[in-house]
N, C-alpha and C. Protein backbone atom coordinates (compact mmCIF):
# COMPACT_ATOMS: atom_id res chain seq x y z
N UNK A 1 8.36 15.45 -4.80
CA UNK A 1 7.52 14.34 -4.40
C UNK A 1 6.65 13.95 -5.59
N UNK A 2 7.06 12.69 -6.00
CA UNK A 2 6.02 12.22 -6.67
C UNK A 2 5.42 10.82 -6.59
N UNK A 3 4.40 10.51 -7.48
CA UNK A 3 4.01 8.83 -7.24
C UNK A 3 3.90 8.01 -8.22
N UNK A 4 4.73 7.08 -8.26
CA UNK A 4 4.98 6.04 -8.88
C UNK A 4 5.72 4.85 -8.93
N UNK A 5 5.22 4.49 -9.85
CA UNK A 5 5.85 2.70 -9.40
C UNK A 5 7.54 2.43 -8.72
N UNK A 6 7.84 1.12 -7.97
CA UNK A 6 8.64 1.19 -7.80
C UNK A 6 9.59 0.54 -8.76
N UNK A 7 11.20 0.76 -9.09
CA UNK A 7 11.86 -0.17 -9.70
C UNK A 7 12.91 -1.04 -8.72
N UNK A 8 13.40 -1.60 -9.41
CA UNK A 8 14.43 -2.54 -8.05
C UNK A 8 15.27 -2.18 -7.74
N UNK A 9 15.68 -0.86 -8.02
CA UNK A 9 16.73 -0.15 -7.45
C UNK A 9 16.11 0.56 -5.71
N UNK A 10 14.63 0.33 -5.92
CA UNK A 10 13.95 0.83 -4.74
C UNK A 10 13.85 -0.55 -3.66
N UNK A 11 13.82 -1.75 -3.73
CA UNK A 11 13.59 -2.69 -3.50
C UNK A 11 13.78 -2.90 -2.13
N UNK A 12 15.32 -2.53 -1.39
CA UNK A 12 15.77 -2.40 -0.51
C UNK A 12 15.18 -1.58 0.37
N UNK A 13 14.74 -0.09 -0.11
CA UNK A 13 14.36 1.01 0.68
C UNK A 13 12.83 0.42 1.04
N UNK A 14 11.77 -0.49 0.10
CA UNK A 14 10.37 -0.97 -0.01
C UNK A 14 10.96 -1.59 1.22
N UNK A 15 11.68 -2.60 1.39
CA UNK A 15 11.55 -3.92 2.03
C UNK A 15 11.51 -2.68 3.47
N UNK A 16 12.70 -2.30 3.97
CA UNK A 16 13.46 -1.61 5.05
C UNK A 16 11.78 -0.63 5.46
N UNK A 17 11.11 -0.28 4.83
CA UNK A 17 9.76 0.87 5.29
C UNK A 17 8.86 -0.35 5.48
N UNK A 18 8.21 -1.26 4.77
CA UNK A 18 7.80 -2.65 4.90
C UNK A 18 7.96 -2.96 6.48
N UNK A 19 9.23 -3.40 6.65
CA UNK A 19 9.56 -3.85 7.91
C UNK A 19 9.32 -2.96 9.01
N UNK A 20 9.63 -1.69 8.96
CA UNK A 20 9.47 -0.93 10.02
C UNK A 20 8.33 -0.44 10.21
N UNK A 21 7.38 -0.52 9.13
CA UNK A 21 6.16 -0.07 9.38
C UNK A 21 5.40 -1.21 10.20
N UNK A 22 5.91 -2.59 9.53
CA UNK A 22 4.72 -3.64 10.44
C UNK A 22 5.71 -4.70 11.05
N UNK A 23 6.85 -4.66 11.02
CA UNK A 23 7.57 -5.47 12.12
C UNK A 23 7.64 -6.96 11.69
N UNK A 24 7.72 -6.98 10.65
CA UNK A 24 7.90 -8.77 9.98
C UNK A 24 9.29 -8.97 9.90
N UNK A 25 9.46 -10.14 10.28
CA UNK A 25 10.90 -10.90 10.25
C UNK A 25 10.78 -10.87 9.06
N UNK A 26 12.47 -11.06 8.76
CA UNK A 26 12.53 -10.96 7.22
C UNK A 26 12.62 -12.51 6.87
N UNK A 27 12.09 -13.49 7.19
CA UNK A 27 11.77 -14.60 6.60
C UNK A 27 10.58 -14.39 5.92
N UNK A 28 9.31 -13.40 6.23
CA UNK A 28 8.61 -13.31 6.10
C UNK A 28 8.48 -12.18 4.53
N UNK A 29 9.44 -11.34 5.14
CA UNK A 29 9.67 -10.24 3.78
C UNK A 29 10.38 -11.17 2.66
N UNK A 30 11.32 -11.77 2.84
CA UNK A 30 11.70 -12.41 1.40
C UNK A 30 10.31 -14.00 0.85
N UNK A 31 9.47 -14.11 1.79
CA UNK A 31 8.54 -15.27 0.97
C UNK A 31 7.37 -13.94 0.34
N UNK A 32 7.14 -12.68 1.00
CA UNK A 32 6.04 -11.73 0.23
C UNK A 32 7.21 -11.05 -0.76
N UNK A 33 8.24 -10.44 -0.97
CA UNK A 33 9.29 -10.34 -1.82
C UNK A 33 8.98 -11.12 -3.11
N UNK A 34 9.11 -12.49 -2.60
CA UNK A 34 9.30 -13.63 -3.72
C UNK A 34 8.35 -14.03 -4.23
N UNK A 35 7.12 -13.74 -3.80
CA UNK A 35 6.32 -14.70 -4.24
C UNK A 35 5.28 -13.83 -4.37
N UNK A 36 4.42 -12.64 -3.62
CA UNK A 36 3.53 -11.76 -4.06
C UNK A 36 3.00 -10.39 -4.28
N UNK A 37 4.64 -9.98 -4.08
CA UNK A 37 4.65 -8.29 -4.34
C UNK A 37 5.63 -8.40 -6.35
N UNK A 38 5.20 -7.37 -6.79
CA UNK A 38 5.10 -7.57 -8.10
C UNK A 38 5.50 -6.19 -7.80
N UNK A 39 5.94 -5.49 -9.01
CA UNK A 39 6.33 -3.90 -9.32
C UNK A 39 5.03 -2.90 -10.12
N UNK A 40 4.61 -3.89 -10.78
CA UNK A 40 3.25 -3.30 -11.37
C UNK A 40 2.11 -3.27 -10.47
N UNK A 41 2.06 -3.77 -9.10
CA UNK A 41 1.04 -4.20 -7.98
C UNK A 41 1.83 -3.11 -6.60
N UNK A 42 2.29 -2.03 -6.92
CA UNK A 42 2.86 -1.46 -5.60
C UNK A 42 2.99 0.08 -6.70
N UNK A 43 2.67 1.29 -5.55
CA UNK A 43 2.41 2.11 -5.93
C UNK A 43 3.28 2.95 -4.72
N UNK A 44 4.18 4.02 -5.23
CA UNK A 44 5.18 4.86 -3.83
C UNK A 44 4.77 5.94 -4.18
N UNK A 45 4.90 6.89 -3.14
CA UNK A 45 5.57 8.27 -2.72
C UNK A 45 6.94 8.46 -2.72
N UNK A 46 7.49 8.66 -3.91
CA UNK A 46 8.98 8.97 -3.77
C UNK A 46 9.25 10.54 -3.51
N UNK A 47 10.16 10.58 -2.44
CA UNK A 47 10.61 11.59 -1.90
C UNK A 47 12.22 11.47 -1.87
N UNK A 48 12.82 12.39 -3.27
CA UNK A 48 14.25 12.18 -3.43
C UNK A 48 14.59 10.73 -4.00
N UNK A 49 13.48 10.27 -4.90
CA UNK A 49 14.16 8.98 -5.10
C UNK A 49 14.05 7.99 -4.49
N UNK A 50 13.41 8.08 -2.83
CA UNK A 50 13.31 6.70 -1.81
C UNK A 50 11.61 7.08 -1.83
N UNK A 51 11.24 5.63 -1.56
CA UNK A 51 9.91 5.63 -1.40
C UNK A 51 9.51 6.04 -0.11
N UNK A 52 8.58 6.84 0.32
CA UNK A 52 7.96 7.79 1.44
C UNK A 52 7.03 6.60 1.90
N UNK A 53 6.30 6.07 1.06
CA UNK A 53 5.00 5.80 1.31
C UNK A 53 4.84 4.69 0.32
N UNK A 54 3.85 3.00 0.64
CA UNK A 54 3.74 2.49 -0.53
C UNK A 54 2.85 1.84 -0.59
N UNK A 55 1.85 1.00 -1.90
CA UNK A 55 0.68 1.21 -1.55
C UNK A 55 1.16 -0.50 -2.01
N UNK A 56 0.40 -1.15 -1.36
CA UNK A 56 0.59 -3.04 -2.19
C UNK A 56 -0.87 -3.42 -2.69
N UNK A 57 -0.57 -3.72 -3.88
CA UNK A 57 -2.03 -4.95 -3.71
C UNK A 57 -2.09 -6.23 -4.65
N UNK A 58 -2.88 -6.80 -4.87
CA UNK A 58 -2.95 -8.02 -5.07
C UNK A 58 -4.05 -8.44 -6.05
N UNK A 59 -3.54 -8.92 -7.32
CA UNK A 59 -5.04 -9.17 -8.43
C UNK A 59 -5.58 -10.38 -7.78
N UNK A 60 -7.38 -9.90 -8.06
CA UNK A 60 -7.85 -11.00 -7.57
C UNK A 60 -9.60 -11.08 -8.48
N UNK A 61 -10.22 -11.75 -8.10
CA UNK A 61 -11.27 -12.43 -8.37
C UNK A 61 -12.46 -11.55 -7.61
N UNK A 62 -13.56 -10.75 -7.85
CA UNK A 62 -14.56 -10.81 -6.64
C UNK A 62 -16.18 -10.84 -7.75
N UNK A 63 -17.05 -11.60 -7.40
CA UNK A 63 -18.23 -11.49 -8.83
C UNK A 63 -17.71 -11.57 -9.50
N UNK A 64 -17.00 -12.24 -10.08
CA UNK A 64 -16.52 -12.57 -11.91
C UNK A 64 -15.47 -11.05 -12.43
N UNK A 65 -15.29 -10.55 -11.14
CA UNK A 65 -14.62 -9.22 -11.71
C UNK A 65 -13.50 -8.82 -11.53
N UNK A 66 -12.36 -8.67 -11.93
CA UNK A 66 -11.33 -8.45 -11.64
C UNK A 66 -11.33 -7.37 -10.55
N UNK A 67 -10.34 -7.47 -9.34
CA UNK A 67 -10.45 -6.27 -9.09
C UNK A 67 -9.23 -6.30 -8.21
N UNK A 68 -8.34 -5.12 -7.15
CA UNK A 68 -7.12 -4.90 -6.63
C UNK A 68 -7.79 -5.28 -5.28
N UNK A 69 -7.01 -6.46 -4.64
CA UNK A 69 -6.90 -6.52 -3.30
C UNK A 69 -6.08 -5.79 -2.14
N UNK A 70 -6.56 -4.57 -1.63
CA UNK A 70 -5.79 -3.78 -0.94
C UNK A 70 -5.06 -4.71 -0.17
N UNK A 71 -3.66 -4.73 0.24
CA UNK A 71 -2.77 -5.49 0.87
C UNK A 71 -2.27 -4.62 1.73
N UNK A 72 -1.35 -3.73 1.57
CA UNK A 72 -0.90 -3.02 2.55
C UNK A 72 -1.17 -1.84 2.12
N UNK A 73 -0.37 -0.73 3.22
CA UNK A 73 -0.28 0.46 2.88
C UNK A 73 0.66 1.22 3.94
N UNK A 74 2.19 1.48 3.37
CA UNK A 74 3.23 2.05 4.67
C UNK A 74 3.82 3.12 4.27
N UNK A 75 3.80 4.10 5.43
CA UNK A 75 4.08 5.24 5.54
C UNK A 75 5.72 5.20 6.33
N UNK A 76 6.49 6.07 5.88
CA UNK A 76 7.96 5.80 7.22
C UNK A 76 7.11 6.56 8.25
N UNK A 77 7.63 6.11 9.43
CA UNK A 77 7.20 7.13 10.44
C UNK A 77 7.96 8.81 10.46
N UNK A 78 8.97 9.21 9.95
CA UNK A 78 9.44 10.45 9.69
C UNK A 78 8.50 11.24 8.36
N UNK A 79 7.19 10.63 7.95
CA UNK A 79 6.74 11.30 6.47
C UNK A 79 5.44 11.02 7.55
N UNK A 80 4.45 10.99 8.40
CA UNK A 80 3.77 10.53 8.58
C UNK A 80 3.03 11.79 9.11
N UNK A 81 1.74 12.19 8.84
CA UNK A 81 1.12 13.30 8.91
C UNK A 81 1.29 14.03 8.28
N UNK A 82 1.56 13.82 6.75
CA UNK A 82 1.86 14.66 5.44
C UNK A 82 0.90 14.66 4.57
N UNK A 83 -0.56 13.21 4.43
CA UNK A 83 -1.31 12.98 3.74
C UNK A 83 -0.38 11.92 2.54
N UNK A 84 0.34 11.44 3.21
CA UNK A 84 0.81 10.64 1.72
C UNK A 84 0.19 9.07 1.73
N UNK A 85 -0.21 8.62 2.35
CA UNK A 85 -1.19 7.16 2.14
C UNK A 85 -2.32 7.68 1.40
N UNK A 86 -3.07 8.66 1.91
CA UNK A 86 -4.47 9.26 1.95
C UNK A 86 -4.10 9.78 -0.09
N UNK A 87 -3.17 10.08 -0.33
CA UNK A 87 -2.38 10.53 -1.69
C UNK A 87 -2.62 9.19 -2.55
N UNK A 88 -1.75 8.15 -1.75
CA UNK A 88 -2.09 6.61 -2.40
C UNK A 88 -3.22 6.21 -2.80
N UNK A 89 -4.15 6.17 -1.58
CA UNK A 89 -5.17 5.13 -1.84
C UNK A 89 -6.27 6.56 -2.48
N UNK A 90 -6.32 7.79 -2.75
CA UNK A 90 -7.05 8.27 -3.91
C UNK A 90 -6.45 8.50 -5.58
N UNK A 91 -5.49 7.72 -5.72
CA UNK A 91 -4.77 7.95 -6.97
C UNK A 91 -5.07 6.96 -7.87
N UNK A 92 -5.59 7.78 -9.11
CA UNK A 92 -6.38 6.88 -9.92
C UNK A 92 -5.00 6.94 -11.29
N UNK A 93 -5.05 5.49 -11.60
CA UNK A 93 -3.98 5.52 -12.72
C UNK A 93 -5.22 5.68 -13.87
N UNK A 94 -6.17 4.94 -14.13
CA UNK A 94 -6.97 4.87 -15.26
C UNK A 94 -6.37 3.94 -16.66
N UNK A 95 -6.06 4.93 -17.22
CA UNK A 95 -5.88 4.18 -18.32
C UNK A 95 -4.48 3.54 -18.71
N UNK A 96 -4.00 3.95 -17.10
CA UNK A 96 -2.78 3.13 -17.24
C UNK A 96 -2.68 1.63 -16.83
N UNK A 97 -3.55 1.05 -16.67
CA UNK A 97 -3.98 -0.29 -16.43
C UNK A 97 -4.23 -0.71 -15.25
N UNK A 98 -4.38 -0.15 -13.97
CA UNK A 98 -4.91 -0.29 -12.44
C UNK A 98 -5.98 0.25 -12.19
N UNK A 99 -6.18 0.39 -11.05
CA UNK A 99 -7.95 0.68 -10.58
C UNK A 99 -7.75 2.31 -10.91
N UNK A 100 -9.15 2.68 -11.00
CA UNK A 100 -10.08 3.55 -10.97
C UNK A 100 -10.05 4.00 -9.63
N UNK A 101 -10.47 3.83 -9.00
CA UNK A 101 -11.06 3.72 -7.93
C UNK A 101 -11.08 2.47 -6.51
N UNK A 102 -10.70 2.86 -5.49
CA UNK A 102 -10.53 1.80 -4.56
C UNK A 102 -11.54 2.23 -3.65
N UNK A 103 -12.01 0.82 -3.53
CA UNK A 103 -13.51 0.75 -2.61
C UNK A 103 -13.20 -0.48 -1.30
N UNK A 104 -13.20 0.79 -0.32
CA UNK A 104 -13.10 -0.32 0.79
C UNK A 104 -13.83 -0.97 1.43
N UNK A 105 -14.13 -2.29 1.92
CA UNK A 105 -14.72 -2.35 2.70
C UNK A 105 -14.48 -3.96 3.74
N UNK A 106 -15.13 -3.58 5.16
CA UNK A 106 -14.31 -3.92 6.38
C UNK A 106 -15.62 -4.93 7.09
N UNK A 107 -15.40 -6.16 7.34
CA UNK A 107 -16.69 -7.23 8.12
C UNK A 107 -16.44 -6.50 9.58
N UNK A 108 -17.80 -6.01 10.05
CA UNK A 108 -17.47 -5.32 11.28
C UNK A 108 -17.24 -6.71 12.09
N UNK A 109 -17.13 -8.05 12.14
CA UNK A 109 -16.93 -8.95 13.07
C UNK A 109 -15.92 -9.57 13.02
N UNK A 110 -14.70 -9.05 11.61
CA UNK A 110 -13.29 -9.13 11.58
C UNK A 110 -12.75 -8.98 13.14
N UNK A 111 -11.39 -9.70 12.94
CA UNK A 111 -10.82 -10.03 14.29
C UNK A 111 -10.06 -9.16 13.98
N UNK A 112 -9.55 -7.74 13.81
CA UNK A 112 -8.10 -7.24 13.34
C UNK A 112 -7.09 -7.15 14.43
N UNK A 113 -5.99 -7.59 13.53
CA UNK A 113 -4.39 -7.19 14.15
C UNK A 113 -4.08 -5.56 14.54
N UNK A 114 -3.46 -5.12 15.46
CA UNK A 114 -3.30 -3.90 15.89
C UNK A 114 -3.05 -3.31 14.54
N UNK A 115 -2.14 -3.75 13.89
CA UNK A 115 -2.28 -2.89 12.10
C UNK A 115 -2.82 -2.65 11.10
N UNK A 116 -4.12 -3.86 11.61
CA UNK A 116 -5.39 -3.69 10.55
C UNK A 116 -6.28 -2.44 11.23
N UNK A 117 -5.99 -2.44 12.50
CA UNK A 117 -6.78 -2.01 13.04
C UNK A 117 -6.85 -0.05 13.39
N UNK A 118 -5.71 0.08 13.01
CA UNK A 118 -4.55 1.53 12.84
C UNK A 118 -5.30 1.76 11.64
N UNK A 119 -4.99 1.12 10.69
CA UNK A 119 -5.25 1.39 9.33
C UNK A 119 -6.46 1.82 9.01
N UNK A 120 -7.48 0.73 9.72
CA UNK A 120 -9.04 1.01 9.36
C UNK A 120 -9.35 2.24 10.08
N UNK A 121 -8.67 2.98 11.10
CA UNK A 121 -9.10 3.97 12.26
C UNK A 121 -8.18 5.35 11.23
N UNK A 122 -7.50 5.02 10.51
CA UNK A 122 -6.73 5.88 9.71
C UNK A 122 -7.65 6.00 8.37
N UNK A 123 -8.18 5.13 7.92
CA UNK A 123 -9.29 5.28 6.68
C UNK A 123 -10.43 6.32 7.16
N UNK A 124 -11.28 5.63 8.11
CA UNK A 124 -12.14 6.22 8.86
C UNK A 124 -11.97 7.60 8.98
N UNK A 125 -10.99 8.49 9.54
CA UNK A 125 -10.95 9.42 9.95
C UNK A 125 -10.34 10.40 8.74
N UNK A 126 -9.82 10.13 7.96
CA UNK A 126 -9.28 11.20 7.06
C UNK A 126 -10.79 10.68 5.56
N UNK A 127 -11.07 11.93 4.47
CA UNK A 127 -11.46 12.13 3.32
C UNK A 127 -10.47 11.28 2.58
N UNK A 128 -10.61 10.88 1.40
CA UNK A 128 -9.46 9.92 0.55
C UNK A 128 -9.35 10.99 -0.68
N UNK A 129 -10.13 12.00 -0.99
CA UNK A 129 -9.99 12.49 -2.07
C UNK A 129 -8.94 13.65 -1.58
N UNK A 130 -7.96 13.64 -2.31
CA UNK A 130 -6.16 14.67 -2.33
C UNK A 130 -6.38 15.94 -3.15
């Protein structure tokens, strides 16, 4: 088990954990495919070569500061209670050109989707440091 980027030989296995983790038609997976998942912006748990676990995000703007827009974060359901998201979102590349550090934070008057809402109850409850 290790973590790192994906290449496009993984692409298929991303999309297929993608989908099953949050249930998007794949009209939907080939316009985020095409247009705002990047290979340098997605971070896996490879287990044997297939990604376990994967982390998405998104460059963006916040105070004049660059910083990673957490986007997703999918676990297969057969790897799930292993600590491998909780692995993701404390893994610091540094000086390999991504965040430091990921800092969350949630408008308590957000409307969330049952998967935002998993997620934030999954942050909440586990430590992030691995």
């Amino acid at each position: 088990m290790n973590i790192d980027y994906p290449t496009p030989e993984h692409l298929p296995a991303l999309r297929a954990l993608f989908q099953k983790t949050f249930g998007d038609p794949d009209a939907f997976l080939d316009a985020f495919y095409s247009t705002a998942f990047a290979y340098d912006r997605c971070l896996c748990v490879m287990v044997e070569n297939r990604p376990a676990a994967a982390l998405y995000w998104l460059d963006c703007q916040w105070e004049g500061k660059p910083i990673a827009y957490l986007y997703a974060v999918a676990t297969h359901p057969d790897c799930r209670g292993r600590g491998l998201s909780g692995r993701l979102l404390a893994f610091e590349l540094g000086d390999q050109g991504a965040f430091r550090k990921i800092y969350l934070t949630w408008r308590k008057d957000a409307l969330l989707t049952s998967a935002e809402q998993r997620f934030l109850e999954f942050v909440q409850s586990r430590p992030l440091v691995v």
